[in-house]
Protein backbone atom coordinates (compact mmCIF):
# COMPACT_ATOMS: atom_id res chain seq x y z
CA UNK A 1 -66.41 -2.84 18.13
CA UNK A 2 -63.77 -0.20 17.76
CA UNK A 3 -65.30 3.68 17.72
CA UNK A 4 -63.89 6.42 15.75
CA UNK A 5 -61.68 7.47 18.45
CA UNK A 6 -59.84 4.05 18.44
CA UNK A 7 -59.46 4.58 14.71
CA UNK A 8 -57.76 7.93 15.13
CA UNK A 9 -55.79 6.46 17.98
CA UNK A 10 -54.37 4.24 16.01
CA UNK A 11 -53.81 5.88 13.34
CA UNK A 12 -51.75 8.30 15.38
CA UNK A 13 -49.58 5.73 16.80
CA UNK A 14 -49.23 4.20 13.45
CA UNK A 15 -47.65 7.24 11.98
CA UNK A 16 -45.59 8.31 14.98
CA UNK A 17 -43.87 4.65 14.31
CA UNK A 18 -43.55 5.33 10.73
CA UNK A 19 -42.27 9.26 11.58
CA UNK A 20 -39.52 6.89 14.21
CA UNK A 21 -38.65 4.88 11.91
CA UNK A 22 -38.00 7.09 9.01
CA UNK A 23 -35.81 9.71 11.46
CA UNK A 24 -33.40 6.51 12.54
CA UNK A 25 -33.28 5.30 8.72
CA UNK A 26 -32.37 8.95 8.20
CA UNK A 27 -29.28 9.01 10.74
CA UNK A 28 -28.32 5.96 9.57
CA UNK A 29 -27.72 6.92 6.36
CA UNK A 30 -26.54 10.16 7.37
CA UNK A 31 -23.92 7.75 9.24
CA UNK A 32 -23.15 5.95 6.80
CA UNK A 33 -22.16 8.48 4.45
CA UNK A 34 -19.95 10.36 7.51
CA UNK A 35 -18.37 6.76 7.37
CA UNK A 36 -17.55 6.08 3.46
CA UNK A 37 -16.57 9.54 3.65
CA UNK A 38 -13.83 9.11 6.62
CA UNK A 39 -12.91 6.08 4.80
CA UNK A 40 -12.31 7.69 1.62
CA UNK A 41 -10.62 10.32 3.15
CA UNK A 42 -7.99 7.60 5.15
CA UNK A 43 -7.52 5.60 1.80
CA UNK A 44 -6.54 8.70 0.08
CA UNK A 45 -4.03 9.64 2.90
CA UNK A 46 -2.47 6.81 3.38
CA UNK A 47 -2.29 6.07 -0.50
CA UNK A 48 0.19 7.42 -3.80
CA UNK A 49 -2.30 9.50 -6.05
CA UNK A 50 -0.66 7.73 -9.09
CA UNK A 51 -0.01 4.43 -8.22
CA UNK A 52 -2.97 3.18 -5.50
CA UNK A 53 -0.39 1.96 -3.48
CA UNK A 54 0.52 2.69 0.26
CA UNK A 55 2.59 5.96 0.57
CA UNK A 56 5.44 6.85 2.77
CA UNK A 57 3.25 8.50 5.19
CA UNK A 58 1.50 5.28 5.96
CA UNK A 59 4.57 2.89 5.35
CA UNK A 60 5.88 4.46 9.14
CA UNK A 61 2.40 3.64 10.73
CA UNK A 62 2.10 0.27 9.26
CA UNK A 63 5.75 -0.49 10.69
CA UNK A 64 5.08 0.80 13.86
CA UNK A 65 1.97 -1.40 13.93
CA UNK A 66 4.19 -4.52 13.15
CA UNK A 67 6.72 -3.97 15.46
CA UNK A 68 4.54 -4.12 18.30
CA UNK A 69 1.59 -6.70 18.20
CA UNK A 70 -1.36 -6.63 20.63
CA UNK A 71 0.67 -9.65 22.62
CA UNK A 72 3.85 -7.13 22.99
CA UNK A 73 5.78 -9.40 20.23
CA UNK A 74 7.50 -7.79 17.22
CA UNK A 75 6.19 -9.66 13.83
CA UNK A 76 8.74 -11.63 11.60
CA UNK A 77 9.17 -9.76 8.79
CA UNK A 78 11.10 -9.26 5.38
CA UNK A 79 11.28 -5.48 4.32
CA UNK A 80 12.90 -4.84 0.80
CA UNK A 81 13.75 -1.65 -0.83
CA UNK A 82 13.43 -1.54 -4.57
CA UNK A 83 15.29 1.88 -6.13
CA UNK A 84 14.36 2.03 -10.39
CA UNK A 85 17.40 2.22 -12.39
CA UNK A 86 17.45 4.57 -15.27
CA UNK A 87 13.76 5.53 -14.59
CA UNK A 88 15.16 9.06 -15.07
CA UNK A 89 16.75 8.79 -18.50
CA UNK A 90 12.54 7.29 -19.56
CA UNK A 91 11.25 11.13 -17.80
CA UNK A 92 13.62 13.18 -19.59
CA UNK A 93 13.79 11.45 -22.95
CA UNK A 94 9.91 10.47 -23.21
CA UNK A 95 8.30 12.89 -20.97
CA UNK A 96 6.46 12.09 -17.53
CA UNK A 97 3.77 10.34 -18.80
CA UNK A 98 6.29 7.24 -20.04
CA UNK A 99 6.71 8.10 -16.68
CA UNK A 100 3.86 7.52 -15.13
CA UNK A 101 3.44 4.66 -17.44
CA UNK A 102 6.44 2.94 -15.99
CA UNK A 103 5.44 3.70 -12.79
CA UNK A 104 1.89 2.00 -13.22
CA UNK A 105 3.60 -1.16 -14.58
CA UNK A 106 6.33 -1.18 -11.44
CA UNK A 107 3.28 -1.09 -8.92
CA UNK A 108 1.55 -3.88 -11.06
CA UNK A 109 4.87 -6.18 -11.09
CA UNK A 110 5.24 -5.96 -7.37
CA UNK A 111 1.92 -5.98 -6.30
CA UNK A 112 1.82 -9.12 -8.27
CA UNK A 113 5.10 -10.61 -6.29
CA UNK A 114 3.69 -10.33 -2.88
CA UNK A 115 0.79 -12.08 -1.35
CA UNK A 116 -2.38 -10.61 0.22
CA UNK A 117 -1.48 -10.62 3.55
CA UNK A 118 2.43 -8.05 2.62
CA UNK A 119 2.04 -4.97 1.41
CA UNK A 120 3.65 -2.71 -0.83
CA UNK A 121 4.80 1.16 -0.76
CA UNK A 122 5.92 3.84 -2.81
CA UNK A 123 7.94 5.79 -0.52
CA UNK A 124 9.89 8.37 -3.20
CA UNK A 125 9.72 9.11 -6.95
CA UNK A 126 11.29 5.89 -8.05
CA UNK A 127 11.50 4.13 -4.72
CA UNK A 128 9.46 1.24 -3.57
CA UNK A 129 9.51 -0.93 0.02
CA UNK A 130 7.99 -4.21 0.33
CA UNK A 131 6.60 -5.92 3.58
CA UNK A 132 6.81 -9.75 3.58
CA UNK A 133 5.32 -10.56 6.65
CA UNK A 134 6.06 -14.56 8.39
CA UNK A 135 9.24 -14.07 6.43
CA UNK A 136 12.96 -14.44 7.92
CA UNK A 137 14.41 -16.22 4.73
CA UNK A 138 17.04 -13.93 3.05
CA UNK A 139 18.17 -16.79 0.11
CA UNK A 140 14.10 -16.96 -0.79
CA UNK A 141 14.12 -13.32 -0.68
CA UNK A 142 16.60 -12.77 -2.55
CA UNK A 143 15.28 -15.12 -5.51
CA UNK A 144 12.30 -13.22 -5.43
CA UNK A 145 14.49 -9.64 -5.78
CA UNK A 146 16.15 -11.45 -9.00
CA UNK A 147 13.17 -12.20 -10.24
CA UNK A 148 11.56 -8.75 -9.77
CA UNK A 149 14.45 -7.26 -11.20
CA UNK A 150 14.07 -9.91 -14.70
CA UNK A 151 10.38 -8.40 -14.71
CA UNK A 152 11.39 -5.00 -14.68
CA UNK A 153 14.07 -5.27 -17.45
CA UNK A 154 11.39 -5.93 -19.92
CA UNK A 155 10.70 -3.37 -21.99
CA UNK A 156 7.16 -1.53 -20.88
CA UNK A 157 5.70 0.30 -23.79
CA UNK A 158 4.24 3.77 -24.12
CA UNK A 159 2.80 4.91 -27.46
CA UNK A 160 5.06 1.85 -29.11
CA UNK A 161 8.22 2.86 -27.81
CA UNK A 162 10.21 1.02 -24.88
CA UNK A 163 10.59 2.04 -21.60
CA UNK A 164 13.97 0.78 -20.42
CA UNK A 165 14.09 0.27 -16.76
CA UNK A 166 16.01 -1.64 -13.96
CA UNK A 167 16.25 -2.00 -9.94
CA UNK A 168 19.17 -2.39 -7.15
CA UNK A 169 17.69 -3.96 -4.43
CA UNK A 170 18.34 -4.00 -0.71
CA UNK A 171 17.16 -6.67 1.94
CA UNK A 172 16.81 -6.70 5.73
CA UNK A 173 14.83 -9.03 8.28
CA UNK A 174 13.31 -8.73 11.52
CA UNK A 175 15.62 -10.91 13.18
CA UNK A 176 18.80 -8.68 12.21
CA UNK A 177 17.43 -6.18 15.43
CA UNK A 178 16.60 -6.41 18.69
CA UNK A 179 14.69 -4.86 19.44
CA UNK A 180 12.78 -4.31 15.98
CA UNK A 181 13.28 -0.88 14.51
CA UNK A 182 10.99 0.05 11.53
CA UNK A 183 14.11 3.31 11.25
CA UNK A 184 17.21 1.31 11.43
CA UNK A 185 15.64 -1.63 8.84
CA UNK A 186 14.97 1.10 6.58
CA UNK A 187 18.05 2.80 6.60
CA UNK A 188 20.08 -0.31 6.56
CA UNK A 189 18.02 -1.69 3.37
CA UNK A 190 18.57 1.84 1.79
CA UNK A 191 22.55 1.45 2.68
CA UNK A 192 21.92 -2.32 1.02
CA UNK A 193 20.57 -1.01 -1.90
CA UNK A 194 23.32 1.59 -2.49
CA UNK A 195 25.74 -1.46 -2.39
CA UNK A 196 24.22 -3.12 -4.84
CA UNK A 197 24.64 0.00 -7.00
CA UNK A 198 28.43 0.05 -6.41
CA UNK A 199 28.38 -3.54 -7.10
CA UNK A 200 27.32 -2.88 -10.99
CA UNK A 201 23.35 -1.95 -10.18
CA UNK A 202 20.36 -4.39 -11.28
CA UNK A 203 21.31 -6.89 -8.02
């Protein structure tokens, strides 16, 4: 039969478990929270306050990261640069929230022409640069630029009036370079894009 001093006992031991287990639910949480909150911060670095999508900021990291894989092989890779005609003419005319109202609808239409696995960036006011990854096909990717530009050309409201916009567009792939630079494909899709400007813009 147990005696009162195996009861205590017991008892004791009971609620030193019970104190254990409540001081490691405790840091766990507290953990937790440290981690959501590191997260949050990250997202909100590495993201355009307006749009949700990846800024300039990260676009450089996430190139970097691509260039060089784990196995030392640069990734195959599309990057397009998509410049807004007369986004300007909606900001003065309308005001910047037609602005920001285009700007919404932009991210929309080429978050919606990508898949999961690209990505897409704002990298200036009216500048955009997508990241087809697997890709090396310059006639596919240029359909898809056509077809980006057709989405943007129709007319995005904001309070019941149109938003008039367009886009020159500028192409590169992986393959041009070797070795890959994230710099060079940049600048050379931003030279791109400035030649389809020349050409008559909206190309």
């Amino acid at each position: 039969a147990l005696g009162a001093s195996d009861v205590v006992s017991d008892s004791a031991g009971l609620e030193e478990v019970e104190l254990r287990v409540s001081k490691m639910l405790e840091r766990k949480a507290k953990h937790d929270a440290m981690r959501r909150s590191d997260e949050q911060s990250y997202r909100l670095a590495a993201t355009d306050p307006l749009t949700g999508l990846y800024n300039r900021r990260y676009a450089e990291t996430y190139l970097a990261g691509l260039t060089e894989r784990a196995t030392g092989q640069p990734s195959e890779y599309c990057l397009v640069l998509v410049d807004l005609e007369h986004f300007k003419a909606v900001n003065d005319t309308l005001g910047h929230a037609a602005g920001d109202r285009v700007l919404l609808e932009v991210a929309r239409i080429l978050s919606e022409e990508v898949r999961s696995d690209d990505a897409v960036f704002r990298v200036g006011g009216d500048e955009f640069v997508l990241v087809v990854r697997g890709c090396n096909d310059l006639p596919l990717m240029s359909k898809i630029a056509d077809r980006i530009i057709a989405r943007l050309e129709q007319r995005i409201l904001y309070n019941g009036t149109p938003c008039r916009i367009s886009a020159s567009i500028g192409i590169t792939v992986s393959d041009y370079y070797e070795p890959v630079e994230p710099d060079a494909m940049l600048s050379d899709a931003d030279e791109a894009t400035y030649a389809s400007k020349s050409a008559g813009r909206a190309r």
